[in-house]
N, C-alpha and C. Protein backbone atom coordinates (compact mmCIF):
# COMPACT_ATOMS: atom_id res chain seq x y z
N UNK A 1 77.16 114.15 84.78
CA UNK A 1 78.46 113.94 85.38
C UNK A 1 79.05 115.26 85.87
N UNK A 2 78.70 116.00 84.54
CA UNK A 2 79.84 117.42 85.24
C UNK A 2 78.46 118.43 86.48
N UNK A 3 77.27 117.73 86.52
CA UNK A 3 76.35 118.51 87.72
C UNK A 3 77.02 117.98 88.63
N UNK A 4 77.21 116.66 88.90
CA UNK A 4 77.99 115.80 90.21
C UNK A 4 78.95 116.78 90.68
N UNK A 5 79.78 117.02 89.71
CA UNK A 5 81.16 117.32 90.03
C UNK A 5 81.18 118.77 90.99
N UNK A 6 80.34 119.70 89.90
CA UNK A 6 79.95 120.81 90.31
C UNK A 6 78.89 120.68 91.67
N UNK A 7 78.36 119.72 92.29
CA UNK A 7 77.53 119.74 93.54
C UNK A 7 78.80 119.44 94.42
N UNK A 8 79.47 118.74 94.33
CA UNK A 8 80.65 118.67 95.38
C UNK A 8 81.62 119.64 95.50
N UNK A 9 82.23 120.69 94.33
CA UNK A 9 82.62 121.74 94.36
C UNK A 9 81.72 122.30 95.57
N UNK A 10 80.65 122.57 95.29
CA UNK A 10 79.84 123.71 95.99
C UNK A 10 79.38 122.82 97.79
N UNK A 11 79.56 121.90 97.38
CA UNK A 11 79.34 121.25 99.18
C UNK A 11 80.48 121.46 99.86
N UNK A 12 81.79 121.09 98.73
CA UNK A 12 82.70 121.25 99.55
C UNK A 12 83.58 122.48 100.27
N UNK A 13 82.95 123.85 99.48
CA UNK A 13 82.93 125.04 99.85
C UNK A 13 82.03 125.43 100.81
N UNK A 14 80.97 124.61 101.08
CA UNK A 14 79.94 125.13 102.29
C UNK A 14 80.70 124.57 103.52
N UNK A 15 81.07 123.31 103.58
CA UNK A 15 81.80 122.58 104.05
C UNK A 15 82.83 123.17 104.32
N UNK A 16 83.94 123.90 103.84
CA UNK A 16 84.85 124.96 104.70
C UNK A 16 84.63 126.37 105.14
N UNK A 17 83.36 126.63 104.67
CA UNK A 17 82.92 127.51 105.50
C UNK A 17 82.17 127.57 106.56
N UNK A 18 81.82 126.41 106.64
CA UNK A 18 81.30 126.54 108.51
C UNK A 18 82.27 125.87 108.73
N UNK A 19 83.07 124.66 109.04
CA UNK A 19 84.57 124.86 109.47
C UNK A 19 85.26 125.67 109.41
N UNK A 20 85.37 126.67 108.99
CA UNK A 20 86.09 128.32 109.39
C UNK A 20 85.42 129.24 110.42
N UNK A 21 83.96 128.70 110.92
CA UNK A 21 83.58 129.64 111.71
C UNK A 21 83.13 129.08 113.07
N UNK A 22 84.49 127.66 113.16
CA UNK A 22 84.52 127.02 114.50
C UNK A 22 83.91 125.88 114.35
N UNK A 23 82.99 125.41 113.41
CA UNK A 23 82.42 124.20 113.79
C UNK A 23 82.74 122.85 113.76
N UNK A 24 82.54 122.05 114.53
CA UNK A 24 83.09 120.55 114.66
C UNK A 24 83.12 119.75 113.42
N UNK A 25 84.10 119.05 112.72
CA UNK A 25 83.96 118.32 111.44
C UNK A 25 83.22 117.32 111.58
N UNK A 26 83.05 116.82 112.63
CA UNK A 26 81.69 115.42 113.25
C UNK A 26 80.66 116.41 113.38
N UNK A 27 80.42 117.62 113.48
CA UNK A 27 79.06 118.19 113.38
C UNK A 27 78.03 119.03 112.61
N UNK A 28 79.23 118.74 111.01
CA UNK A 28 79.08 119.19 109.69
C UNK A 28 77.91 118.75 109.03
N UNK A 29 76.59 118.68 109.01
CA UNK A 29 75.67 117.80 108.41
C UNK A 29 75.77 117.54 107.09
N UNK A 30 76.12 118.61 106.45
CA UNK A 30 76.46 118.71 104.94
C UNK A 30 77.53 117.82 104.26
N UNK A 31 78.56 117.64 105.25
CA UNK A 31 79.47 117.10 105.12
C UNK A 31 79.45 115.21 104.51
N UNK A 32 78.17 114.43 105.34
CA UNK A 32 78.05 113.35 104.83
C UNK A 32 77.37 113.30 103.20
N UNK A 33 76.78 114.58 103.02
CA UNK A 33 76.52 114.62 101.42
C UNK A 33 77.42 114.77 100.63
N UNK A 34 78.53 115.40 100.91
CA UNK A 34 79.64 115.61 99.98
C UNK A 34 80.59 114.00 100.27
N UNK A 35 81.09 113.67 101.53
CA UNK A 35 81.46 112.44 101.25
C UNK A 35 80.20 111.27 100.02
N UNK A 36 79.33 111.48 99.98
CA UNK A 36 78.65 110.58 99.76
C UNK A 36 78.63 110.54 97.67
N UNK A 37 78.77 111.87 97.61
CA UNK A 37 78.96 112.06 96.42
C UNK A 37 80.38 111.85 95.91
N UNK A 38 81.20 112.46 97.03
CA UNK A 38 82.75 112.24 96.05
C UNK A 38 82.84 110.86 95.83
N UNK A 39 82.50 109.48 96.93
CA UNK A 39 82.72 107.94 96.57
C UNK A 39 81.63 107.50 95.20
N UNK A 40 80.60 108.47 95.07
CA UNK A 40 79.88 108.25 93.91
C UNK A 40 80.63 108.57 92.84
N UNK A 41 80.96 109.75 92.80
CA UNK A 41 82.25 110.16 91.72
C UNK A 41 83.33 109.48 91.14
N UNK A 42 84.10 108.86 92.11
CA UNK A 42 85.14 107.86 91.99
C UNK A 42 84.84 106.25 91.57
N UNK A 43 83.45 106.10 92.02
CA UNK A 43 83.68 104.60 91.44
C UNK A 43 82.89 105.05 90.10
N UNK A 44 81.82 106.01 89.69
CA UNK A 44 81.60 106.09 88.27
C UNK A 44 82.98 106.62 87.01
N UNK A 45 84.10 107.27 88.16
CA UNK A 45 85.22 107.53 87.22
C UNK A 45 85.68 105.78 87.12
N UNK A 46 85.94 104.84 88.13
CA UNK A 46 86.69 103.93 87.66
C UNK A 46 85.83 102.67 86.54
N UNK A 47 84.47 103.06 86.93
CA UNK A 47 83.65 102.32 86.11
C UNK A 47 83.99 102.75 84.11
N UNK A 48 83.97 104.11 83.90
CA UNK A 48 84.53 104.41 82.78
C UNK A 48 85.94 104.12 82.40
N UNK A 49 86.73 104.32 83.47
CA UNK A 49 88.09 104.50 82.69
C UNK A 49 87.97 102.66 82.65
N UNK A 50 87.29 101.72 82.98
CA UNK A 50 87.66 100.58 83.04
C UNK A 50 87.09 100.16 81.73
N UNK A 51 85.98 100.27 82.16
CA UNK A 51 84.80 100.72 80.48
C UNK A 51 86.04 100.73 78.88
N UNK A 52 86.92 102.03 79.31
CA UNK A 52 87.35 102.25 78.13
C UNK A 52 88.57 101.71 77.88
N UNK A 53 89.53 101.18 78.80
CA UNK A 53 89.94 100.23 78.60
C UNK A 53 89.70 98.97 78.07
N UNK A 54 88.66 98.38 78.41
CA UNK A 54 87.97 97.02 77.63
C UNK A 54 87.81 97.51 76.29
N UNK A 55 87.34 98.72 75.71
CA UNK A 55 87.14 99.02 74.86
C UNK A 55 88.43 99.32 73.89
N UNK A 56 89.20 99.81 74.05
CA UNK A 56 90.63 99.80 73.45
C UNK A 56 91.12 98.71 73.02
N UNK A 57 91.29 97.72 74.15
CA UNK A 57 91.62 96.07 73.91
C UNK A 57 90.80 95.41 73.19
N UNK A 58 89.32 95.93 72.66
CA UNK A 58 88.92 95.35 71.95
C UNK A 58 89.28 95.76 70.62
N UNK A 59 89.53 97.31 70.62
CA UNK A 59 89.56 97.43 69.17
C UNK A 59 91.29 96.98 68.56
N UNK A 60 92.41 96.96 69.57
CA UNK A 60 93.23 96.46 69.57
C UNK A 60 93.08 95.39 68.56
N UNK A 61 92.61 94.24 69.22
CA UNK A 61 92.28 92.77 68.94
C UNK A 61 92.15 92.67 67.39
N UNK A 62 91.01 93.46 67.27
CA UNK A 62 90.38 93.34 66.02
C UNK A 62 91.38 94.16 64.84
N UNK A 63 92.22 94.93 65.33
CA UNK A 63 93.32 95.36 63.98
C UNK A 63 94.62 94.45 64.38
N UNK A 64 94.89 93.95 65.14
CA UNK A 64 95.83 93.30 65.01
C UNK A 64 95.56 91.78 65.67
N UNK A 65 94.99 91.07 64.66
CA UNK A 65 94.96 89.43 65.75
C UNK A 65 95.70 88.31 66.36
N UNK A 66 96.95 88.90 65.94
CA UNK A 66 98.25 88.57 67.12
C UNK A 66 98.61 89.42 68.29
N UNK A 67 97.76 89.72 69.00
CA UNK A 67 97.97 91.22 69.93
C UNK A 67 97.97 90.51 71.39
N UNK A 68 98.91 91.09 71.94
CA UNK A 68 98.61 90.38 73.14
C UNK A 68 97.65 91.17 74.17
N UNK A 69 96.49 91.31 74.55
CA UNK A 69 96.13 92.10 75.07
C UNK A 69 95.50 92.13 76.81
N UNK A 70 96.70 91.24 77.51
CA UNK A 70 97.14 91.14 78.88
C UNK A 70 97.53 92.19 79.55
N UNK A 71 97.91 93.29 78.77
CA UNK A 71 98.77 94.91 79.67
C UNK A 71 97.00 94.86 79.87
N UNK A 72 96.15 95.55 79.08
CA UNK A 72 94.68 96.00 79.53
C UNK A 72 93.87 95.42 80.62
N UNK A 73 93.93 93.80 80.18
CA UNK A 73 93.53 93.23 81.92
C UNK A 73 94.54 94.09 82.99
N UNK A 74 95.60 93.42 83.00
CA UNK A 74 96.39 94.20 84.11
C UNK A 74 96.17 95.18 84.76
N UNK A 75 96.15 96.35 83.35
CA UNK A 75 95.79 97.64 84.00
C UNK A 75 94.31 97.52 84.66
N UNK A 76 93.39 97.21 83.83
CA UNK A 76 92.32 97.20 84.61
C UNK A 76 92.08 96.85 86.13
N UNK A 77 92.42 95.60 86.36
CA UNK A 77 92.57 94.92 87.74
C UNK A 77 92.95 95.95 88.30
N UNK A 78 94.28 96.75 88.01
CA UNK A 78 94.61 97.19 88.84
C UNK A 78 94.20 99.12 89.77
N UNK A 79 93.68 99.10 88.66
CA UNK A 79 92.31 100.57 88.68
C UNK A 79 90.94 100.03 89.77
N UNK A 80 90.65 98.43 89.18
CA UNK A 80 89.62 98.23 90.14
C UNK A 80 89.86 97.78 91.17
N UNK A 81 90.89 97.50 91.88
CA UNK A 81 91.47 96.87 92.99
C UNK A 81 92.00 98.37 93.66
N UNK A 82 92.55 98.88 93.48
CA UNK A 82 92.94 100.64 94.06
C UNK A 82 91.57 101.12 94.16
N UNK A 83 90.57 100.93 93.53
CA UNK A 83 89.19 101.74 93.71
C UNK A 83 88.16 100.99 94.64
N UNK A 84 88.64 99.60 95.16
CA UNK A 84 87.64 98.62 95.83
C UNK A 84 88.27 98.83 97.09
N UNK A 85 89.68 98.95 97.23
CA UNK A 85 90.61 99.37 99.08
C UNK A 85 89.38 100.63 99.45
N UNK A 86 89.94 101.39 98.32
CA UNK A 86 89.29 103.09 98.42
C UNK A 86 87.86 102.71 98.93
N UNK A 87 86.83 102.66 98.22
CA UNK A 87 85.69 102.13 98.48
C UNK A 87 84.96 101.53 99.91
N UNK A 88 85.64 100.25 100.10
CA UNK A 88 85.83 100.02 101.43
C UNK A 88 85.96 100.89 102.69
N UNK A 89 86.81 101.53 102.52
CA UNK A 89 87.40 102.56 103.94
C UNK A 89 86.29 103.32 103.90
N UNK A 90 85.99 104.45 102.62
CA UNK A 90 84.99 105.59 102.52
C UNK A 90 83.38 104.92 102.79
N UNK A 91 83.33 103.66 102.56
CA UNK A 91 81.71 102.92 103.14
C UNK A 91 81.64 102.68 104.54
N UNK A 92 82.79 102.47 105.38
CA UNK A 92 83.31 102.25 106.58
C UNK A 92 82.88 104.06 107.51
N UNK A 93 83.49 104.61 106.82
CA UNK A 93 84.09 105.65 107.61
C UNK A 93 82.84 106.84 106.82
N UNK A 94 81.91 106.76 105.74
CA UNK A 94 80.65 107.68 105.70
C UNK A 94 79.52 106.38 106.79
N UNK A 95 79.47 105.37 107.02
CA UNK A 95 78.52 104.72 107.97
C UNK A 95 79.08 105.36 109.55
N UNK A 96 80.02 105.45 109.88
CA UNK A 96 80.59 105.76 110.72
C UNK A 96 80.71 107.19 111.07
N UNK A 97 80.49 107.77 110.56
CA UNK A 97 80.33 109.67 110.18
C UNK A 97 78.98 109.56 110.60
N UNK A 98 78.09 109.53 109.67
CA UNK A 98 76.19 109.28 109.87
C UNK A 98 75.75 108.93 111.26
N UNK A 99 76.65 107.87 111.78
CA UNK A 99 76.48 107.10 113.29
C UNK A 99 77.36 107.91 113.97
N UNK A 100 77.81 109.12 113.82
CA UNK A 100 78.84 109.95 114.97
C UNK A 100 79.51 109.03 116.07
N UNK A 101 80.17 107.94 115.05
CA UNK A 101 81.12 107.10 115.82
C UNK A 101 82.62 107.99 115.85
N UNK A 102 82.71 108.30 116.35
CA UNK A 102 84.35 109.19 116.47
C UNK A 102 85.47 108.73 116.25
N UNK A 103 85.32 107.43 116.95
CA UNK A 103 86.66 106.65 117.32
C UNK A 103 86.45 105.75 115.80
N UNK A 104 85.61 105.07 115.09
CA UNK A 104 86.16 104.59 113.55
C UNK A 104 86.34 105.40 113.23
N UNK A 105 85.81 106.55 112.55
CA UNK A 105 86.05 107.82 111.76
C UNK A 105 87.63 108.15 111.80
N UNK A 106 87.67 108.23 113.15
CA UNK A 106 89.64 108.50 113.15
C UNK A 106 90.38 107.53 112.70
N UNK A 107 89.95 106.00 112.80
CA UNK A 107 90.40 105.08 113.11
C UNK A 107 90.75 105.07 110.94
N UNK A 108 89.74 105.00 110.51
CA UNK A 108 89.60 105.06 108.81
C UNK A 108 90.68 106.50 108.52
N UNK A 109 90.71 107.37 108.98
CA UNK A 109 91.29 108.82 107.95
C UNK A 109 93.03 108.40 108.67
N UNK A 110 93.27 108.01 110.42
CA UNK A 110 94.71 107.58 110.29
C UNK A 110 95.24 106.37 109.15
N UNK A 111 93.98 105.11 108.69
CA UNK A 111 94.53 104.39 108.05
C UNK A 111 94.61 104.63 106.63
N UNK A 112 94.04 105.70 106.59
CA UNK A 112 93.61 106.02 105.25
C UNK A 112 94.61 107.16 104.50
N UNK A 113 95.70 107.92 105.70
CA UNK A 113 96.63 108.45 105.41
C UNK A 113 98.03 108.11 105.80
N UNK A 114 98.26 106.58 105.51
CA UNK A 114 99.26 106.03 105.79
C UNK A 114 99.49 105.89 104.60
């Protein structure tokens, strides 16, 4: 996990350094490896934190068996539903990067910073 983390650190520093020395962000090659890893990153973070949520609510349960333990669904849903929008756009818009489509690429980062 923490090699992941540390390969995108270091992509994403190669990655502003040839964008500092003029080059096109559609003509970054490196660049679809680091997108490709950070959406790897994020859904193995939401896969755990969801992970450990179920896991809390379970141990919940079991010390107290009047527990209501509906906040944990909730929360959950709502970690995996914020991480499935996310998901979507970044599968959209790294297919669309790879295919030097220009016009989705913009089309995903304006909707994606609204």
């Amino acid at each position: 996990m923490i090699t992941l983390y540390i390969a995108m650190i270091g992509l994403s520093i190669i990655v502003q350094f040839q964008a500092s020395t003029g080059a096109s962000f559609y003509n970054i090659t490196i660049e679809l490896a680091y997108l490709c890893i950070q959406v790897g990153l994020t859904v193995t973070y939401t896969v755990l934190v969801t992970s450990r949520l179920f896991v809390m609510r379970g141990l919940m349960k079991q010390i107290m068996s009047q527990y209501d333990s509906s906040i944990y669904d909730t929360i959950a849903l709502m970690v995996i539903e914020s991480a499935a929008l996310y998901l979507i756009f970044a599968i959209i818009f790294i297919v669309a990067f790879g295919m030097n489509s220009n016009g989705v690429t913009t089309l995903c980062l304006s909707a994606k910073s609204r």
